[in-house]
Protein backbone atom coordinates (compact mmCIF):
# COMPACT_ATOMS: atom_id res chain seq x y z
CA UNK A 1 96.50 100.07 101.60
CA UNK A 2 99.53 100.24 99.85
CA UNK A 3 103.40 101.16 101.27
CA UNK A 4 106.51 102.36 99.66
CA UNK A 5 109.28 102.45 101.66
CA UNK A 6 112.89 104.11 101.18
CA UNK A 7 114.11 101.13 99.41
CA UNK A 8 111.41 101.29 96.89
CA UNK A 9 109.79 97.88 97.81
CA UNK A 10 106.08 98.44 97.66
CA UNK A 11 103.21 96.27 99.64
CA UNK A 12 100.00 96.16 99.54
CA UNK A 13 98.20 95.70 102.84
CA UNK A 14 95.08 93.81 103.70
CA UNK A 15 93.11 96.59 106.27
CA UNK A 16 90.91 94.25 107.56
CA UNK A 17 94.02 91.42 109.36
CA UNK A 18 96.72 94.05 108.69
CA UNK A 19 98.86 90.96 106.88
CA UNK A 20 100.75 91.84 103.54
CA UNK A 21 99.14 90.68 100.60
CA UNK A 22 101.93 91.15 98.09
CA UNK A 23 104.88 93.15 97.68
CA UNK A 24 106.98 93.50 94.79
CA UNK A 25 110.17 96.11 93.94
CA UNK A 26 109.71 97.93 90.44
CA UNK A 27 112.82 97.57 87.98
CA UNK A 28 114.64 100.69 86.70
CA UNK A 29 113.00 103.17 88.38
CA UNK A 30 114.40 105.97 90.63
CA UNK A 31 113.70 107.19 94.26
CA UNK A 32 109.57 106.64 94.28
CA UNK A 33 108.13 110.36 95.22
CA UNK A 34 104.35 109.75 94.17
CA UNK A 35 102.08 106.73 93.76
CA UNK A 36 98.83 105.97 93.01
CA UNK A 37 95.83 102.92 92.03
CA UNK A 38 93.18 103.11 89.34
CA UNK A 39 89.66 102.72 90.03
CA UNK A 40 90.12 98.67 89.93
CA UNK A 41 92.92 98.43 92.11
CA UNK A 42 94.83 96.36 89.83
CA UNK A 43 97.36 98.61 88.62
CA UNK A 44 99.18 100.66 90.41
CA UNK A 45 101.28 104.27 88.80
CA UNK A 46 103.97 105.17 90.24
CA UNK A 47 106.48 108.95 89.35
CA UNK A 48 109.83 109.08 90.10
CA UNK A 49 112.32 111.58 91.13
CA UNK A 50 114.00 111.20 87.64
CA UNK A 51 110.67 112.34 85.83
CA UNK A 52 109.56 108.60 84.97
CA UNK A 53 106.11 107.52 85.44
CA UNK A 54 105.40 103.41 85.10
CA UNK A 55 102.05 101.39 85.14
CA UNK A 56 102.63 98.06 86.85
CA UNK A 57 100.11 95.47 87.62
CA UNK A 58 99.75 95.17 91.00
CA UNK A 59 98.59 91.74 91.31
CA UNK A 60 101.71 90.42 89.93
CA UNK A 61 104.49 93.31 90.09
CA UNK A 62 104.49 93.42 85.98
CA UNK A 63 105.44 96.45 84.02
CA UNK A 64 102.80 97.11 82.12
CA UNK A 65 104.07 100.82 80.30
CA UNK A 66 107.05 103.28 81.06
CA UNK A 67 106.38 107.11 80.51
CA UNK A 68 110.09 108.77 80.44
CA UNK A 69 109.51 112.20 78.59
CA UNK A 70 109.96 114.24 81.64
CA UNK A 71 113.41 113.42 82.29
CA UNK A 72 114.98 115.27 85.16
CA UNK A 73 111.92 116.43 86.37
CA UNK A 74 110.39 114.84 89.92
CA UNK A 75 106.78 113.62 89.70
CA UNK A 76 105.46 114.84 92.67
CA UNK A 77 101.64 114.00 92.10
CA UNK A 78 99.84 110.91 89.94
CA UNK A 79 96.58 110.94 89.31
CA UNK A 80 94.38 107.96 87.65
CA UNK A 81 91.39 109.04 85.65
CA UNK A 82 88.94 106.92 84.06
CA UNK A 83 88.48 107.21 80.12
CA UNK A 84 84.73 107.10 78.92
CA UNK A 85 83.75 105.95 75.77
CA UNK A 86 81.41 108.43 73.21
């Protein structure tokens, strides 16, 4: 499970003990309002409420890609699709 609190410092949870695995604070980003993982659980997108959306992996807290072309506008939902090959 994974927990963002007001501060913007995320966690990631283990379900099982209920002990924090890791927990890392993303760099240049505004007030989180939407967060996701993809289908590995490795990487973790996050939206802002400045319109920025950022890929981080979540087993280290690295930025892994910025998305800022919707400046001004809050992310409210992210959603992590898997691309399949032809």
């Amino acid at each position: 499970m994974i927990s963002i609190d007001a501060n913007n410092n995320i966690a990631l949870w283990d379900m099982k003990d209920g002990n924090m695995v890791f927990k890392f604070i993303p760099e240049n980003t505004g007030k989180i309002t939407a967060a996701c993982l993809d289908d590995t659980n490795r990487r973790l997108v996050i939206g802002d409420a400045e319109g920025k959306v950022q890929i981080y992996n979540f087993n280290n807290g690295q930025c892994l890609q910025v998305i800022d072309t919707l400046k001004n506008l809050e992310i409210t939902n992210v959603i992590h699709t898997h691309s399949v090959g032809t």
